[in-house]
Structures are given as structure tokens and as C-alpha cells.
PDB file of N, CA and C in Angstrom:
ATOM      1  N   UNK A   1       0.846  -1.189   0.000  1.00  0.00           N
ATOM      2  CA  UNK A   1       0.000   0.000   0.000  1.00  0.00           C
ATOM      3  C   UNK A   1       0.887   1.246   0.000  1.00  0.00           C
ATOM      4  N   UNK A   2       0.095   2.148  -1.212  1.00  0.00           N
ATOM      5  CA  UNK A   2       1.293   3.346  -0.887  1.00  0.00           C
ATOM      6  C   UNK A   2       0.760   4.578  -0.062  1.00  0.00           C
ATOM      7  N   UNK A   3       1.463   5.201   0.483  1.00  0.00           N
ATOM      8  CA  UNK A   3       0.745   6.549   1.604  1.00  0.00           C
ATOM      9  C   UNK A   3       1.409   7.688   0.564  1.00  0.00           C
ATOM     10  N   UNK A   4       0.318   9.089   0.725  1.00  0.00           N
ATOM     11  CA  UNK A   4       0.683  10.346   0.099  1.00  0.00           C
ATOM     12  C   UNK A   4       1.604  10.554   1.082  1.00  0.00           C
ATOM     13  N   UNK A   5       2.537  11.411   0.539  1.00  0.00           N
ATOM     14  CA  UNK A   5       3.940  12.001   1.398  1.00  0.00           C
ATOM     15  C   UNK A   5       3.391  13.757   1.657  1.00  0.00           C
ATOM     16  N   UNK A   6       3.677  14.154   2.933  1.00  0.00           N
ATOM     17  CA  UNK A   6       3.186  15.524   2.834  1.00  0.00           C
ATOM     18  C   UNK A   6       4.542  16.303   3.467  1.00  0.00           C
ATOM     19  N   UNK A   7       5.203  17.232   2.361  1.00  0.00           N
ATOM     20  CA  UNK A   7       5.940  18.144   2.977  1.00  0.00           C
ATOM     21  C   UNK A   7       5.883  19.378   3.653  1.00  0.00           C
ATOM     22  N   UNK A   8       5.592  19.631   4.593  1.00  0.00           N
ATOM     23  CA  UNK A   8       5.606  20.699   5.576  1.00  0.00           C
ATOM     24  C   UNK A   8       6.505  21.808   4.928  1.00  0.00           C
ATOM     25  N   UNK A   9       6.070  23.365   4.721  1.00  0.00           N
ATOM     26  CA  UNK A   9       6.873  24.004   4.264  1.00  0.00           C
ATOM     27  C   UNK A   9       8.132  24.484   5.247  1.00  0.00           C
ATOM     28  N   UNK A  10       7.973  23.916   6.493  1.00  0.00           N
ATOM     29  CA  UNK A  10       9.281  24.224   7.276  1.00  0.00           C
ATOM     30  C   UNK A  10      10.549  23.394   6.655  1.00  0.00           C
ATOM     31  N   UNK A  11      10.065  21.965   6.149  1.00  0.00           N
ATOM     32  CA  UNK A  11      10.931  20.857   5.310  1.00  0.00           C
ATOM     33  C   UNK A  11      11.536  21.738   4.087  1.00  0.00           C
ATOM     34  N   UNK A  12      10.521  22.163   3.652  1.00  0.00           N
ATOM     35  CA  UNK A  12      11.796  23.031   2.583  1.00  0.00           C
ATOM     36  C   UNK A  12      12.840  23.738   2.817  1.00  0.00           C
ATOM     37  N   UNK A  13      12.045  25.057   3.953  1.00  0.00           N
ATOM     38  CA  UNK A  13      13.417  25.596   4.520  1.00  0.00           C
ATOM     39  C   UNK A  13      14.419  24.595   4.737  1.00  0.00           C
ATOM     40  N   UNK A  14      14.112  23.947   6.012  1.00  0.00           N
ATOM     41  CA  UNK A  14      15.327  23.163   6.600  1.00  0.00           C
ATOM     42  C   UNK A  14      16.648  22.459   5.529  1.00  0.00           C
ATOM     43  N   UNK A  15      15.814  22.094   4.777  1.00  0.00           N
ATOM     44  CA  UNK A  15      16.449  21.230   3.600  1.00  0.00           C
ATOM     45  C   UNK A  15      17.004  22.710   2.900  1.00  0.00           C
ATOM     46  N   UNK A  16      17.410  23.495   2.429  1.00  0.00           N
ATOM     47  CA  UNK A  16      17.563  24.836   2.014  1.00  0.00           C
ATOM     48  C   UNK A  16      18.157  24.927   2.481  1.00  0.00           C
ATOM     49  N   UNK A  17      18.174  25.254   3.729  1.00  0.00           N
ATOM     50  CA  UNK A  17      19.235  25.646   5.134  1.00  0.00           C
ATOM     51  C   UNK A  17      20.635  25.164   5.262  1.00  0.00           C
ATOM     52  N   UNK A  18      20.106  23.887   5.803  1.00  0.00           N
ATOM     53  CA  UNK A  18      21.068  22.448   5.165  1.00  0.00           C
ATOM     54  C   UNK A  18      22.127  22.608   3.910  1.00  0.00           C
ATOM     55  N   UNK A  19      21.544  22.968   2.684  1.00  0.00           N
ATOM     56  CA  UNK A  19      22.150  23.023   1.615  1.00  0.00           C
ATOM     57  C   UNK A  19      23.644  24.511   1.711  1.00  0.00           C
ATOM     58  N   UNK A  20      22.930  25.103   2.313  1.00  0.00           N
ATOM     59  CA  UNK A  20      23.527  26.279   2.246  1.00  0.00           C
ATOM     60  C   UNK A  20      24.429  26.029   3.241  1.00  0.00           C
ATOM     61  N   UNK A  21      24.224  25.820   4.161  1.00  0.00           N
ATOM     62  CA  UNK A  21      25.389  25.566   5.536  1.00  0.00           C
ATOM     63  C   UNK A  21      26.708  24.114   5.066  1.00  0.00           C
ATOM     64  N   UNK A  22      25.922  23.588   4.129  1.00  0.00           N
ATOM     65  CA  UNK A  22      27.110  22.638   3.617  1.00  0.00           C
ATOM     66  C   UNK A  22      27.885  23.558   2.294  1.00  0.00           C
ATOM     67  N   UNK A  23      26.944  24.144   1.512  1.00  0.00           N
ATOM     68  CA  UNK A  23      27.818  24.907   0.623  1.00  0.00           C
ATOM     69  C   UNK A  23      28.896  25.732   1.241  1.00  0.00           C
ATOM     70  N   UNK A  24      28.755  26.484   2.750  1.00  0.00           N
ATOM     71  CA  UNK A  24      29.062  27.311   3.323  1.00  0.00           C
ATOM     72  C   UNK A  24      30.782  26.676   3.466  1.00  0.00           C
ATOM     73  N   UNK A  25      30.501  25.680   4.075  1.00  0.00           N
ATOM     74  CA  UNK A  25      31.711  25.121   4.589  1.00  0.00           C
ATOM     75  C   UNK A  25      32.449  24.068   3.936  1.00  0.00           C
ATOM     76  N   UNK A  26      32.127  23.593   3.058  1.00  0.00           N
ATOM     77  CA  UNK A  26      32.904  22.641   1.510  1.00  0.00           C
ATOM     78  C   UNK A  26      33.211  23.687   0.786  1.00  0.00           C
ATOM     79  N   UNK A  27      32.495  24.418   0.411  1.00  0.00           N
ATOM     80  CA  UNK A  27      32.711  25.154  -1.156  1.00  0.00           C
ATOM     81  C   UNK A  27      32.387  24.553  -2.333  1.00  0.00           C
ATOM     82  N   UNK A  28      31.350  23.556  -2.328  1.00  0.00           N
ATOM     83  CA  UNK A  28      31.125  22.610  -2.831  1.00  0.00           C
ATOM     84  C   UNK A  28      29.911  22.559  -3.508  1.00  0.00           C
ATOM     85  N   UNK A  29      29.156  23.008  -4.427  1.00  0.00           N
ATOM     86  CA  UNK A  29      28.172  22.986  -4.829  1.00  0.00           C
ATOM     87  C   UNK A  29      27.536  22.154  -5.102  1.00  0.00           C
ATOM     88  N   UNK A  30      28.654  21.290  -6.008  1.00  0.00           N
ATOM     89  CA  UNK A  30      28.441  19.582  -6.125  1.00  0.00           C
ATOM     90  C   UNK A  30      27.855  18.738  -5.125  1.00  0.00           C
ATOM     91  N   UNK A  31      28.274  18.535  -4.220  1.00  0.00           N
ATOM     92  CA  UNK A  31      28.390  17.979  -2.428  1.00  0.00           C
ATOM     93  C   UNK A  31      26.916  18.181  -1.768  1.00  0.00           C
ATOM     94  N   UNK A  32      26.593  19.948  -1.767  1.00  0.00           N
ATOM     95  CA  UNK A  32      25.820  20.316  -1.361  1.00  0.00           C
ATOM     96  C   UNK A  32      24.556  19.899  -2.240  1.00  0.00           C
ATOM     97  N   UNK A  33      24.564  19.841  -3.535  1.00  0.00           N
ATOM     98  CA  UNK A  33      23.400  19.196  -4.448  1.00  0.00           C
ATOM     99  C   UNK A  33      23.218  18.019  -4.124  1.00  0.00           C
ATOM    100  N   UNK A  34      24.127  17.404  -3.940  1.00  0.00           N
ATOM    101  CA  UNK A  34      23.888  16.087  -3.547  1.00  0.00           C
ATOM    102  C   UNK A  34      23.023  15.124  -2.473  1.00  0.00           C
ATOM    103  N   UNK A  35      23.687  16.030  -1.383  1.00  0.00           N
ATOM    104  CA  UNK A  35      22.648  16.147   0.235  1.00  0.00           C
ATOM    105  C   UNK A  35      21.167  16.413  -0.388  1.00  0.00           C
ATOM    106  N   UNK A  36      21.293  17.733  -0.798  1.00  0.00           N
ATOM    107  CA  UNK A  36      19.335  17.970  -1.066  1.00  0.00           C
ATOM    108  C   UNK A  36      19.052  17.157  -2.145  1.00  0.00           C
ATOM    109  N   UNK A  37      19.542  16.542  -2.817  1.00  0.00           N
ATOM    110  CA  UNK A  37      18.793  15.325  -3.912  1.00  0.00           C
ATOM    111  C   UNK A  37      18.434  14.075  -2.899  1.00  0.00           C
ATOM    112  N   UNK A  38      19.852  13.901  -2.131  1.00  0.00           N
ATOM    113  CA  UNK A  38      19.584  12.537  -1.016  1.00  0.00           C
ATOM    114  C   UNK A  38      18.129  12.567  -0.078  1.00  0.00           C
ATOM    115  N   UNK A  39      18.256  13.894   0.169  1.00  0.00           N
ATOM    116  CA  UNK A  39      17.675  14.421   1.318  1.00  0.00           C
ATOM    117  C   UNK A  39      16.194  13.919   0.317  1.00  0.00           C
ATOM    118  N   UNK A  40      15.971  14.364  -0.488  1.00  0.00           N
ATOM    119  CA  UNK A  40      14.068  14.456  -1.240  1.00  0.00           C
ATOM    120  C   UNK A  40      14.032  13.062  -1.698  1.00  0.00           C
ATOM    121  N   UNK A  41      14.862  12.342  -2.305  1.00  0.00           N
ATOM    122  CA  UNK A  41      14.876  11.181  -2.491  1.00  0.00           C
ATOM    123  C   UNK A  41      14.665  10.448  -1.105  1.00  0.00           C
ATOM    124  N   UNK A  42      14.974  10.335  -0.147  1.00  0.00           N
ATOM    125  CA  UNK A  42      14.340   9.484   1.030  1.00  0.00           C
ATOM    126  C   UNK A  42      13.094   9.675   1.536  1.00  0.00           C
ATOM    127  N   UNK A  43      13.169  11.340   1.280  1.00  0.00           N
ATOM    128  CA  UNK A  43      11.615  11.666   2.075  1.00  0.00           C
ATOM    129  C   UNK A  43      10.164  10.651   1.017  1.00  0.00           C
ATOM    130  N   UNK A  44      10.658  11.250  -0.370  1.00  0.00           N
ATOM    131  CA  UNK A  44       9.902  10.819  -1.131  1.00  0.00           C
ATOM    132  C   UNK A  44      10.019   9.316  -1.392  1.00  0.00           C
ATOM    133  N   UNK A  45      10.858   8.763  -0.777  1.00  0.00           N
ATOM    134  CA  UNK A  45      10.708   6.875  -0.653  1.00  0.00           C
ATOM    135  C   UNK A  45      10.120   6.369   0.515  1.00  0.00           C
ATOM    136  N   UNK A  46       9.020   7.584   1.603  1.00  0.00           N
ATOM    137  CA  UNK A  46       8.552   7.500   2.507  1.00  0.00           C
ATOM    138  C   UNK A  46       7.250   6.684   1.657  1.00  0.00           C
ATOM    139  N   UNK A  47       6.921   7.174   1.055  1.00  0.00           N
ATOM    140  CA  UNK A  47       5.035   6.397   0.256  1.00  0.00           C
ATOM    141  C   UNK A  47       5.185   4.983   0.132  1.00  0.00           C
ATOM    142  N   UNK A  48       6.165   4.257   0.305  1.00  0.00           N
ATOM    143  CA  UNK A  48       6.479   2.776   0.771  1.00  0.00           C
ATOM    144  C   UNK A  48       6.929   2.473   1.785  1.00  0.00           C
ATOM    145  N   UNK A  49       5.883   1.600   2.778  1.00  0.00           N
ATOM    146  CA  UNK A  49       6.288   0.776   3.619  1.00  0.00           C
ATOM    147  C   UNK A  49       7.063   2.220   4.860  1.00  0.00           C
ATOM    148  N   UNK A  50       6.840   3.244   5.387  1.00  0.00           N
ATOM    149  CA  UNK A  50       7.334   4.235   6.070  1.00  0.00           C
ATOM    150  C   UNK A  50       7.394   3.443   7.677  1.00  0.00           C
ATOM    151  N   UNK A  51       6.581   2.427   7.902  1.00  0.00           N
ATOM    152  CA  UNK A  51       6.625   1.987   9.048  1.00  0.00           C
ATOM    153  C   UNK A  51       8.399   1.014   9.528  1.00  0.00           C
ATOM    154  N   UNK A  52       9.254   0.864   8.280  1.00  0.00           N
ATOM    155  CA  UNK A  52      10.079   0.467   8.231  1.00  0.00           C
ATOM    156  C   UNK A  52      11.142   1.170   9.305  1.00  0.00           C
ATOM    157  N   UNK A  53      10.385   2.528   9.286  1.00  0.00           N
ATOM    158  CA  UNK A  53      12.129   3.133  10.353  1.00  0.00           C
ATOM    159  C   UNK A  53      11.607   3.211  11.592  1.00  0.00           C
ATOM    160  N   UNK A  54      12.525   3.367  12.014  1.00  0.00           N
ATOM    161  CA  UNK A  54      12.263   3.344  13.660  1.00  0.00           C
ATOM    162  C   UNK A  54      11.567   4.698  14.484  1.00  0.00           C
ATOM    163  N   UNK A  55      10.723   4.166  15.314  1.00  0.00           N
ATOM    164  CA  UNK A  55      10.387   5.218  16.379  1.00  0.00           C
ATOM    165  C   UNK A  55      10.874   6.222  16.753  1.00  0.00           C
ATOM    166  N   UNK A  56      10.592   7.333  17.315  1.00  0.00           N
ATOM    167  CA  UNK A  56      11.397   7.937  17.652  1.00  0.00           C
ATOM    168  C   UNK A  56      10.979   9.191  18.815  1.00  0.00           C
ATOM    169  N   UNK A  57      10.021   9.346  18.439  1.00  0.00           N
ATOM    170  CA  UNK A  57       9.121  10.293  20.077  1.00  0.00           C
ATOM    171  C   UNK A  57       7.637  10.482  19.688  1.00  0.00           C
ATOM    172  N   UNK A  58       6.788   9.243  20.856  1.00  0.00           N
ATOM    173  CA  UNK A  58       5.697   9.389  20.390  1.00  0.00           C
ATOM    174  C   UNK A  58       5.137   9.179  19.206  1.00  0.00           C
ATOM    175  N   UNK A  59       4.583   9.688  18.079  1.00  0.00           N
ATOM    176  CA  UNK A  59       3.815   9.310  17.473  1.00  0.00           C
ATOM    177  C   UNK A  59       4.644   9.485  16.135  1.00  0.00           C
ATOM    178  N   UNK A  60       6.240   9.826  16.315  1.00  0.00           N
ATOM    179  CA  UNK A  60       6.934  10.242  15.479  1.00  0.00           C
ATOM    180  C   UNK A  60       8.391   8.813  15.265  1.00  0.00           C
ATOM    181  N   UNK A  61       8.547   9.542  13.724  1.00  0.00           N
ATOM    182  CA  UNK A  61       9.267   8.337  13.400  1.00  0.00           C
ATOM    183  C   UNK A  61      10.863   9.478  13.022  1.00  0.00           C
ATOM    184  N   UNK A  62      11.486   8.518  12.757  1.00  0.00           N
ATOM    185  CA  UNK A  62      12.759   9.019  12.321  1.00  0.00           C
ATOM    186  C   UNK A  62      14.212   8.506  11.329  1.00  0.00           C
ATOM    187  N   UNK A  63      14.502   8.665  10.240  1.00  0.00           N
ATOM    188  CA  UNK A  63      15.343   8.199   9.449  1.00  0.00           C
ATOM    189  C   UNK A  63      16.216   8.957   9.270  1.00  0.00           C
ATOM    190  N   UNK A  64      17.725   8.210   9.275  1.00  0.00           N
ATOM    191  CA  UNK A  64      18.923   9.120   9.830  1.00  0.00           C
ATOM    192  C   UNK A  64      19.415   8.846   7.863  1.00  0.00           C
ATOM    193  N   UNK A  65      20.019   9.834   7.320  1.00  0.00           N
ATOM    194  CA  UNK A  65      20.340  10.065   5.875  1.00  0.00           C
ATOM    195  C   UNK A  65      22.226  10.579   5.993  1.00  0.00           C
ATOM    196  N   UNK A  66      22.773   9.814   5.443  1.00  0.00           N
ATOM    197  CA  UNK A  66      24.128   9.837   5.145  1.00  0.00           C
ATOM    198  C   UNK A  66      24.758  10.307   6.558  1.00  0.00           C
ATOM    199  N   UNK A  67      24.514   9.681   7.915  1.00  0.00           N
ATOM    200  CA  UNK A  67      24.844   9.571   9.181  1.00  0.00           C
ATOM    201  C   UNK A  67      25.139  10.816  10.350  1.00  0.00           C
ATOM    202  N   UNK A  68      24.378  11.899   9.301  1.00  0.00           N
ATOM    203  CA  UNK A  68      24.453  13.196   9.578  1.00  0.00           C
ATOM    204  C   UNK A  68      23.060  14.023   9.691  1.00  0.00           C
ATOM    205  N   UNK A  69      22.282  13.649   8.837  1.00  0.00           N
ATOM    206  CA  UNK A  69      20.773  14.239   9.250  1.00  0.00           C
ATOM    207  C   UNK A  69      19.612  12.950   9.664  1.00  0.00           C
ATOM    208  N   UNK A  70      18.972  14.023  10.091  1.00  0.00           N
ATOM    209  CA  UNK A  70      17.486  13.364  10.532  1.00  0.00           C
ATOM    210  C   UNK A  70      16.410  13.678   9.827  1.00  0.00           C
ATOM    211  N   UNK A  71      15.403  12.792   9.526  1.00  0.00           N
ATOM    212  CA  UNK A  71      14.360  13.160   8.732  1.00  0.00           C
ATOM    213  C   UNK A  71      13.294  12.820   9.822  1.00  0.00           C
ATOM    214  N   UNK A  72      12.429  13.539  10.299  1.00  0.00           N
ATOM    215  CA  UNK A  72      11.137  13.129  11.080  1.00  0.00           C
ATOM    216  C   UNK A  72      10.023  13.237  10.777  1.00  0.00           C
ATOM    217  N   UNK A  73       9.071  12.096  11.021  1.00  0.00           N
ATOM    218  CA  UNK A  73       7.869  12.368  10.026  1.00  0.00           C
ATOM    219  C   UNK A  73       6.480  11.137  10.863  1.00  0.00           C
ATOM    220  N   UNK A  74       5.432  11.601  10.588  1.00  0.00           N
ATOM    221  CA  UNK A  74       4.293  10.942  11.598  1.00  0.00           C
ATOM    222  C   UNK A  74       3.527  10.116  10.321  1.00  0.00           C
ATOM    223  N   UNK A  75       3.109   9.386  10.281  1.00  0.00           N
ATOM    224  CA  UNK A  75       2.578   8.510   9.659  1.00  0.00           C
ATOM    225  C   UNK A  75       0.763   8.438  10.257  1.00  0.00           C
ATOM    226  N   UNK A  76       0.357   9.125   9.326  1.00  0.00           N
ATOM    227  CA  UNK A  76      -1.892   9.017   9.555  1.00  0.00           C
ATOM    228  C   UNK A  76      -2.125   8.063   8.676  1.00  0.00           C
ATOM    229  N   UNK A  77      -2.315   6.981   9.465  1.00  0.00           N
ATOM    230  CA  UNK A  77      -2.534   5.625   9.274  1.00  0.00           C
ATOM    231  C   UNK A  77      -4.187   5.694   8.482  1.00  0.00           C
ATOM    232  N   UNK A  78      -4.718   6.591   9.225  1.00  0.00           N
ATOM    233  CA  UNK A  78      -6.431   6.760   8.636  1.00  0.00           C
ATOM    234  C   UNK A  78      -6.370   7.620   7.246  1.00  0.00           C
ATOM    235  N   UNK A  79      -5.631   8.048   7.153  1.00  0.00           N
ATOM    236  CA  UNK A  79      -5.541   8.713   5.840  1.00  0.00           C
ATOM    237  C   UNK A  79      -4.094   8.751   4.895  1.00  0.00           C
ATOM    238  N   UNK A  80      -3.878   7.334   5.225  1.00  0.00           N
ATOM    239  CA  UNK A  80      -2.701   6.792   4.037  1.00  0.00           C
ATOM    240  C   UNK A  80      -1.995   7.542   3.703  1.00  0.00           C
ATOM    241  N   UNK A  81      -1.331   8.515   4.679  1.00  0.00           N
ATOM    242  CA  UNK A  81      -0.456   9.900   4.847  1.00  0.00           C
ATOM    243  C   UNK A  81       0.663   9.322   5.293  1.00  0.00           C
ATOM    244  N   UNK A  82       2.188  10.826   4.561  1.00  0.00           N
ATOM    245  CA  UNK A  82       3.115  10.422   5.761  1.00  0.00           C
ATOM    246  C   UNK A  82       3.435  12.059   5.782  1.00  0.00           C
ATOM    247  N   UNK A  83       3.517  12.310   7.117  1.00  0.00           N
ATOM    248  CA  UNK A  83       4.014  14.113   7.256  1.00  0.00           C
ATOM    249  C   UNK A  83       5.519  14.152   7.386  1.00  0.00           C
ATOM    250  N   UNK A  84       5.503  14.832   6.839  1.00  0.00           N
ATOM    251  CA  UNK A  84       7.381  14.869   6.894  1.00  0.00           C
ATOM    252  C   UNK A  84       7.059  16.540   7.986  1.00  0.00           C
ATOM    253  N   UNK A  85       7.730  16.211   9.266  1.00  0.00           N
ATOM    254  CA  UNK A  85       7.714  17.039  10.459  1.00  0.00           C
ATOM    255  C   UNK A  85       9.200  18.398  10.038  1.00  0.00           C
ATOM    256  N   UNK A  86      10.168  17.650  10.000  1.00  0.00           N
ATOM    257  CA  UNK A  86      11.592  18.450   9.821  1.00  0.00           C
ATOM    258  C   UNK A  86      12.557  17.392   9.052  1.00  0.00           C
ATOM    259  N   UNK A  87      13.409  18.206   8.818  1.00  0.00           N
ATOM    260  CA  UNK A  87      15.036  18.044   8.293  1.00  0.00           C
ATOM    261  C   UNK A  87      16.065  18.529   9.013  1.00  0.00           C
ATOM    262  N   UNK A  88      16.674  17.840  10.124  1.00  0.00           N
ATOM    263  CA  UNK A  88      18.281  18.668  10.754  1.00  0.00           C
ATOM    264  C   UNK A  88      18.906  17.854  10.186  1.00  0.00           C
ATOM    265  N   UNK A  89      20.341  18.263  11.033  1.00  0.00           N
ATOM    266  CA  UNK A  89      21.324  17.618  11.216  1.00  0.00           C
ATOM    267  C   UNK A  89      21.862  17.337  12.619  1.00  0.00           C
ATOM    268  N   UNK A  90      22.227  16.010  12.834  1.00  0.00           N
ATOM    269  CA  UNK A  90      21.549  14.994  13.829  1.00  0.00           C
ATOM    270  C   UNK A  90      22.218  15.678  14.980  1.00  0.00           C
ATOM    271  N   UNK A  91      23.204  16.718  15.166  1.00  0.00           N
ATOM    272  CA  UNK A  91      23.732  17.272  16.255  1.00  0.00           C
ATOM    273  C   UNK A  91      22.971  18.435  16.800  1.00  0.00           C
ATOM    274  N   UNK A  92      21.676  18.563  15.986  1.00  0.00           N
ATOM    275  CA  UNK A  92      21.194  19.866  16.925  1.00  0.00           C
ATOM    276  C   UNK A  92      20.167  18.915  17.577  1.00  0.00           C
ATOM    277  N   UNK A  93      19.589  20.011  18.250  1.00  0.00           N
ATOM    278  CA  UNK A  93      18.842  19.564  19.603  1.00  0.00           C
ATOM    279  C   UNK A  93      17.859  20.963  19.822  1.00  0.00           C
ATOM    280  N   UNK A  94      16.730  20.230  20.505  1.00  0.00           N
ATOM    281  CA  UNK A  94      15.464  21.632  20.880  1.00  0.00           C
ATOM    282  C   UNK A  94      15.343  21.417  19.031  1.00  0.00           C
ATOM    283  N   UNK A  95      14.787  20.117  18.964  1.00  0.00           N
ATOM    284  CA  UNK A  95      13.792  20.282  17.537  1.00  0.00           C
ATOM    285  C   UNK A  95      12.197  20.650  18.096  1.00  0.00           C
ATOM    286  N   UNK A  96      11.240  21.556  17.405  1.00  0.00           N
ATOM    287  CA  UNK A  96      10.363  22.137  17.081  1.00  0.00           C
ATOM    288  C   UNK A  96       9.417  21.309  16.231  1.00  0.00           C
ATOM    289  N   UNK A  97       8.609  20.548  17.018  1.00  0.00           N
ATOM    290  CA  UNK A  97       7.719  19.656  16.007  1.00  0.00           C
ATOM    291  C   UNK A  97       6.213  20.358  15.402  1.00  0.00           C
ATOM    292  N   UNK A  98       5.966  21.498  16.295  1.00  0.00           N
ATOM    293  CA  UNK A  98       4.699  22.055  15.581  1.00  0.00           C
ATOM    294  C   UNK A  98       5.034  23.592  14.727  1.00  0.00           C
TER     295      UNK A  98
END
């Protein structure tokens, strides 16, 4: 069964953010394209099987992407949804789920 994927427009920023703070410090444009292709490519391989990753607070799930970010996202089981909550990188802390 496949679930609609829903991106939260904070997910864009973050993912944006992300991009830029790696461009910032590689110099790497290449590098940094890469992350935000990785980054939409997982979210968007959420519409299969999303129950696959692990728990992570409450009603929230979490998939860690090239051992450096986090993807968090709630799964509405009643409406064959998956919310994509945020995008960090796995060293910050005081994430903001609403």
C-alpha cells in the first residue's frame, strides 16, 4: 500500500538551510546538491512501507540520511499519509515539532 507524502513548508526551509550551511563550509556545490537530492529522495521513498524506520518520540518516526541528518515524520494511518515534520542535522537539539 502506498501513503501520500506531505511536505511541511518548514521541510523546505530546513532542507535549504542544510544546503547552504554545507555549501558554506565545503565550497562545494556539487556535495551540497547532492545532500538535497539525497535528502528528497528518502523523504519521497517515505510512500512505501514508512513503518520500516524506527520510532522515535511518540507518534513520530525518524530516518537518519548519510549519518548526519534526521528526517522526522508521523505517519496518519487513517488517511494513508506520511508528514514529513523536519530536516536537521543529527547534532542539533530543541527540535520544534509544531
Amino acid at each position: 500500500m502506498f501513503y501520500r507524502v506531505v511536505i511541511r513548508d518548514e521541510v523546505h526551509k530546513d532542507i535549504q538551510e542544510l544546503s547552504d550551511y554545507i555549501f558554506r563550509f565545503s565550497f562545494s556545490q556539487s556535495i551540497a546538491k547532492k545532500v538535497y537530492d539525497e535528502l528528497y529522495k528518502v523523504i519521497l521513498s517515505l510512500n512505501f512501507m514508512p513503518e520500516m524506520y524506527q520510532k522515535y518520540l511518540w507518534e513520530y518516526r525518524r530516518v537518519i540520511v548519510k549519518g548526519s541528518y534526521k528526517i522526522i515524520y508521523k505517519i496518519v494511518e487513517s488517511e494513508k499519509k506520511v508528514i514529513i515534520i523536519r530536516v536537521v542535522r543529527t547534532e542539533m537539539t530543541n527540535i520544534s515539532f509544531e
